[in-house]
Protein backbone atom coordinates (compact mmCIF):
# COMPACT_ATOMS: atom_id res chain seq x y z
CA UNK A 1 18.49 -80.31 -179.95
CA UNK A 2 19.51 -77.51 -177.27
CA UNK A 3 16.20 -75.66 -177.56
CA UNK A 4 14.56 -78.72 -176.64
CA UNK A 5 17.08 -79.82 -173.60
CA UNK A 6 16.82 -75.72 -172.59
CA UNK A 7 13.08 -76.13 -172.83
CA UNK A 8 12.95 -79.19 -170.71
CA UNK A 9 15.25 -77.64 -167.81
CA UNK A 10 12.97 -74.29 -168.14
CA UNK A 11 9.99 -75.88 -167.79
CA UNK A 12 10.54 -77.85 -165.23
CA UNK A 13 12.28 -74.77 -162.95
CA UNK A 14 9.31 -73.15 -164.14
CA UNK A 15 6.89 -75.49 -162.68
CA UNK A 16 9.08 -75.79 -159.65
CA UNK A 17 8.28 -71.66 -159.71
CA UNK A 18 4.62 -71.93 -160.43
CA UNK A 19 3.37 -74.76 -158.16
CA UNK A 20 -0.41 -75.77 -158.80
CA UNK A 21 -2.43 -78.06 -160.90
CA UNK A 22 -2.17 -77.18 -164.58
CA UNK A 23 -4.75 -79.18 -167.05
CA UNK A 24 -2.31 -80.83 -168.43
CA UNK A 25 0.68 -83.12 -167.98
CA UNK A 26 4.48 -83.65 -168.29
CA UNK A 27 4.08 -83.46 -172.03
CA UNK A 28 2.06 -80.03 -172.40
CA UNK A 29 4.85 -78.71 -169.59
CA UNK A 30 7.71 -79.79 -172.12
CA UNK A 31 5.82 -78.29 -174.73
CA UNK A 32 4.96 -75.48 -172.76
CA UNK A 33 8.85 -75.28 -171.72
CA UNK A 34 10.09 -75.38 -175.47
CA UNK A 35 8.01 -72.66 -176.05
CA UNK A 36 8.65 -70.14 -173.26
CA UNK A 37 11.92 -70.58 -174.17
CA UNK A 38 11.63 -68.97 -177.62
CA UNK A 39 9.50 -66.49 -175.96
CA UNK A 40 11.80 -65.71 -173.29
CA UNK A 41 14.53 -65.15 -175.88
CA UNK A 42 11.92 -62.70 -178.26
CA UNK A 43 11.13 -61.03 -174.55
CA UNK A 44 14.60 -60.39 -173.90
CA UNK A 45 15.55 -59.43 -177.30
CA UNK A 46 12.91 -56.47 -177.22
CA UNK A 47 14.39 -55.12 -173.87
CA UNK A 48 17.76 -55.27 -174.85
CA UNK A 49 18.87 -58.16 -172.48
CA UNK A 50 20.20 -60.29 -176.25
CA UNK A 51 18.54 -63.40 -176.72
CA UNK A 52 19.75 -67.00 -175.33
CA UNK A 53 22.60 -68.33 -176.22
CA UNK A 54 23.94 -71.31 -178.02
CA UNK A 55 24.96 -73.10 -174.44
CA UNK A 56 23.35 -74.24 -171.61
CA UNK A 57 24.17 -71.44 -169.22
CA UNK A 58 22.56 -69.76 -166.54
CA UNK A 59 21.87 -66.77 -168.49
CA UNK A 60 20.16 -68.62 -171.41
CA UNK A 61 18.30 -70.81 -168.59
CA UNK A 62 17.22 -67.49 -166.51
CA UNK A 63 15.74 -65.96 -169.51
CA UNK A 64 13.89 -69.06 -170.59
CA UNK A 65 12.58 -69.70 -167.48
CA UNK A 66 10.95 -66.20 -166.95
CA UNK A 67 9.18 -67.18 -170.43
CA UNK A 68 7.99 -70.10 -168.87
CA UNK A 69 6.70 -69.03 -166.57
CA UNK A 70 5.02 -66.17 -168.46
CA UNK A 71 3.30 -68.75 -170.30
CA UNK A 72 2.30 -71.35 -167.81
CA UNK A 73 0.16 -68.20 -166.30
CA UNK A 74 -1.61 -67.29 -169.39
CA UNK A 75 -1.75 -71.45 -170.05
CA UNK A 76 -3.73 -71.24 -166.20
CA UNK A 77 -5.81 -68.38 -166.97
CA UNK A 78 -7.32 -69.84 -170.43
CA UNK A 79 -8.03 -73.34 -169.37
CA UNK A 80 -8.74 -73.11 -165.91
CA UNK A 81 -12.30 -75.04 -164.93
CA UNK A 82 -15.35 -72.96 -165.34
């Protein structure tokens, strides 16, 4: 239950970061969020930083977000239109 409620507030700071049209909608950037939060916490494992926590804090939010908005880039770059 937190990742998801970290995930949501990540991805939508991260969208607030990242301003554009994605393909897809609210529901890919929850997904999306979810996700970049378990990648910002295996990001900032590997450089030291810990992972997130087991709170809603601005630490565990921070570090989530920057792995949100790692992968709404990569998310752009792979389905943009051709």
């Amino acid at each position: 239950m937190y990742m998801l409620g970290l995930g949501l507030i990540a991805g939508i700071i991260g969208k607030f970061l990242t301003p554009g049209r994605d393909p897809g909608g609210c529901i890919i950037t929850i997904i999306i969020g979810i996700a970049g939060s378990f990648l910002g916490g295996y990001i900032a494992s590997l450089l030291g930083w810990g992972g997130t926590t087991g709170a809603l804090d601005l630490r565990s939010i921070g570090i989530s977000v920057l792995g949100v908005v790692v992968l709404l880039l990569i998310f752009r770059m792979f389905s943009g239109k051709k």
